[in-house]
N, C-alpha and C. Protein backbone atom coordinates (compact mmCIF):
# COMPACT_ATOMS: atom_id res chain seq x y z
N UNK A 1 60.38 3.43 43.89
CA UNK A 1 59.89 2.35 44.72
C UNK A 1 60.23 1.02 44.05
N UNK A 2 60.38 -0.01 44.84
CA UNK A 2 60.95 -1.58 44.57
C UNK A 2 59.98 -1.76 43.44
N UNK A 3 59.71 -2.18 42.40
CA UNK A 3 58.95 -3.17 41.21
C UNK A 3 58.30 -4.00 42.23
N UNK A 4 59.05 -4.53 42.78
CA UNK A 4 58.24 -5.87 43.30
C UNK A 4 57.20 -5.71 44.43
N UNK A 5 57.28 -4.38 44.81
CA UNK A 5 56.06 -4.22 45.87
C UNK A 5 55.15 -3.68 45.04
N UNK A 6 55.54 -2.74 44.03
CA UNK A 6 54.31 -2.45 43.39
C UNK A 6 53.51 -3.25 42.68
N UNK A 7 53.95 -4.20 42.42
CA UNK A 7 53.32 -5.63 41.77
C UNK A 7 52.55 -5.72 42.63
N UNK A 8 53.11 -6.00 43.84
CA UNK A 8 52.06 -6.46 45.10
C UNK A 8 50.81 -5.36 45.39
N UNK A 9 51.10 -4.36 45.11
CA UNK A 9 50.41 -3.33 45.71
C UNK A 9 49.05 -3.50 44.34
N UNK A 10 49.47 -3.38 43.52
CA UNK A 10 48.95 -3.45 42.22
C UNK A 10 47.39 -4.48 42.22
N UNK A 11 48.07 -5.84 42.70
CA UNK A 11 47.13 -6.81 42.96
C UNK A 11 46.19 -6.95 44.27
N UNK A 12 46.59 -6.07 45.50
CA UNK A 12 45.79 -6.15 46.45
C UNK A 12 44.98 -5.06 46.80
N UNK A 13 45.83 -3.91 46.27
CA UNK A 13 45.26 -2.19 47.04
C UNK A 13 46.03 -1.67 45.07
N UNK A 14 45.55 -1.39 44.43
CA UNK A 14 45.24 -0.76 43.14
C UNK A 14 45.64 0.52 43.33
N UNK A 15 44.71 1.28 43.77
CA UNK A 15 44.46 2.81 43.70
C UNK A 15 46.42 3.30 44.71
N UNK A 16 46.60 2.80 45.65
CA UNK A 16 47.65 3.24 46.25
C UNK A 16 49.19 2.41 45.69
N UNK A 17 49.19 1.76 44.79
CA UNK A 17 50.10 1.21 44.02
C UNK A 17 50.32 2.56 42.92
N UNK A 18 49.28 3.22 42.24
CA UNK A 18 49.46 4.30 41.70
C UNK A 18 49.88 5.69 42.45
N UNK A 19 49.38 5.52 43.77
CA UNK A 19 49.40 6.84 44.22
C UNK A 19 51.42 6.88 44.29
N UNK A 20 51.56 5.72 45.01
CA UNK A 20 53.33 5.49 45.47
C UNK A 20 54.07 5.91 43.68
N UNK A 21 53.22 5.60 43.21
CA UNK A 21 54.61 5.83 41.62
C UNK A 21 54.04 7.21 40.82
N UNK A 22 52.98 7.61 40.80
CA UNK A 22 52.31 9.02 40.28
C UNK A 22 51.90 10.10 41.35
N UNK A 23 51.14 9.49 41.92
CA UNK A 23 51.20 10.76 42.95
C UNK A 23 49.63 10.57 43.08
N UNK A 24 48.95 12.32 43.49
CA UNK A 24 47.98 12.27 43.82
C UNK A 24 47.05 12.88 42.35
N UNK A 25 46.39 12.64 41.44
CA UNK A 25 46.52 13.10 40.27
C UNK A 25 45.23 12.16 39.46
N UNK A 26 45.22 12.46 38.23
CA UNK A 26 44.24 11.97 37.53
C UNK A 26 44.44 10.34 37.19
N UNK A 27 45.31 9.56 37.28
CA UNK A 27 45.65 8.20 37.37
C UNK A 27 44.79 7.58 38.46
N UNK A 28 45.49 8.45 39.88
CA UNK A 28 45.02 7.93 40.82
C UNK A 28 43.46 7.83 40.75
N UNK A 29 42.95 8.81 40.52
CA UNK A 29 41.44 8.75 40.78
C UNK A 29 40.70 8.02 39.62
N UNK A 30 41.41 7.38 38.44
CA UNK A 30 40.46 6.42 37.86
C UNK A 30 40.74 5.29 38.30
N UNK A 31 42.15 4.59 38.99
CA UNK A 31 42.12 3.88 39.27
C UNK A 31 41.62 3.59 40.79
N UNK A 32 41.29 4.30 41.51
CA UNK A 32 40.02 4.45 42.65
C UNK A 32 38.71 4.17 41.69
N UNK A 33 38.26 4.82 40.91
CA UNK A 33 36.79 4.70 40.30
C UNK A 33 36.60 3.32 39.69
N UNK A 34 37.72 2.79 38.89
CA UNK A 34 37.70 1.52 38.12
C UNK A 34 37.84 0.51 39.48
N UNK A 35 38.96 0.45 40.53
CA UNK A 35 38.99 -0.66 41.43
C UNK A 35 37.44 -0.58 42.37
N UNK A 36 36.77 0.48 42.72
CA UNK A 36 35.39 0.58 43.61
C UNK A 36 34.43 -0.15 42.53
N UNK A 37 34.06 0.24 41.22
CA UNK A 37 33.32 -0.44 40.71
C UNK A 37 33.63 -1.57 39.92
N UNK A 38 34.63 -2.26 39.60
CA UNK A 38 35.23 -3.41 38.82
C UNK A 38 36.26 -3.50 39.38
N UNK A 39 36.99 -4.40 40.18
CA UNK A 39 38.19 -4.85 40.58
C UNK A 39 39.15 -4.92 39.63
N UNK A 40 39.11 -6.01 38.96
CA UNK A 40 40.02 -6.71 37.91
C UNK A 40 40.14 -5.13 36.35
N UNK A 41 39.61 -4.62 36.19
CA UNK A 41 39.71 -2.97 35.41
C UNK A 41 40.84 -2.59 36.31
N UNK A 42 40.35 -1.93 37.81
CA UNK A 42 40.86 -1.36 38.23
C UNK A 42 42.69 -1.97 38.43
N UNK A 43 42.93 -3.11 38.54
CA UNK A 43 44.13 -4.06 38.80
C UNK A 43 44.79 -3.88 37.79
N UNK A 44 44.19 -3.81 36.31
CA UNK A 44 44.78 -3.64 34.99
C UNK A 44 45.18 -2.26 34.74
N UNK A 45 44.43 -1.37 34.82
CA UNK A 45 44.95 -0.23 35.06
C UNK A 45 46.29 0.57 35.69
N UNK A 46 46.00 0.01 37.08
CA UNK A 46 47.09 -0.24 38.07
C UNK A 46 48.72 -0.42 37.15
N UNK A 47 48.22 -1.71 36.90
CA UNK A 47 49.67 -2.16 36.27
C UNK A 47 50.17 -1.02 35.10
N UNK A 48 49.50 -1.22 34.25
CA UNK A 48 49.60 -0.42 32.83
C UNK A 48 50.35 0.90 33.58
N UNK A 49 49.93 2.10 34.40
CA UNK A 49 50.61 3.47 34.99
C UNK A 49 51.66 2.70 36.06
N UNK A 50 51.26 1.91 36.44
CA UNK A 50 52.76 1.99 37.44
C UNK A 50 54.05 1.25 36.65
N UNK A 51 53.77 0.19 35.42
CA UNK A 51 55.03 -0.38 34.88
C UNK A 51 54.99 0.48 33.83
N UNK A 52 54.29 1.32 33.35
CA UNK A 52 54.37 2.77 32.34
C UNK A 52 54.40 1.22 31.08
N UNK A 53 53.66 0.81 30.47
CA UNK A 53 53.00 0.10 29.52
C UNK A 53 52.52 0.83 28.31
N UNK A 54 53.07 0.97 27.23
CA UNK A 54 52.69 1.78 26.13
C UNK A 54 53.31 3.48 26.22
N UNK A 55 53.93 4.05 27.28
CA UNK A 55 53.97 5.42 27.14
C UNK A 55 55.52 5.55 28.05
N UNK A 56 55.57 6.94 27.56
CA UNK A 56 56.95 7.26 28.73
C UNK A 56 56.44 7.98 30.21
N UNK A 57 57.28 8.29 30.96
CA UNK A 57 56.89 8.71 32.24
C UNK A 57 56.95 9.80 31.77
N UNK A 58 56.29 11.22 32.14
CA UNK A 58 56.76 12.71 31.94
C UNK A 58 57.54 13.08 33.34
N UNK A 59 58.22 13.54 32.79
CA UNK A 59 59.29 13.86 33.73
C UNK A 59 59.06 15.51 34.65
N UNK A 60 59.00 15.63 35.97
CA UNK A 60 58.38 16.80 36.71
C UNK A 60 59.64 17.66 37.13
């Protein structure tokens, strides 16, 4: 997927910015739990798994 939508996605809708680059999986659902109860967690999060920040992607 484009970088630049997931940026976007990242900052408005969190949880489905992860789902488009990981899938349906344990990412997704903290970043659902972190964006429902703390926005700005959940946004940071977001970014960190979808621009892969500190780690490599595992490859499926």
């Amino acid at each position: 997927m484009n970088k630049f939508l997931l940026v976007i996605l990242c900052l408005f809708l969190p949880p489905v910015a992860v789902l488009c680059n990981r899938g349906l999986g344990k990412d997704f659902f903290i970043s659902f739990v972190l964006t429902l109860c703390f926005f700005i967690p959940g946004i940071i999060h977001a970014f960190c798994v979808t621009m892969e920040v500190g780690r490599k992607r595992r490859r499926r």
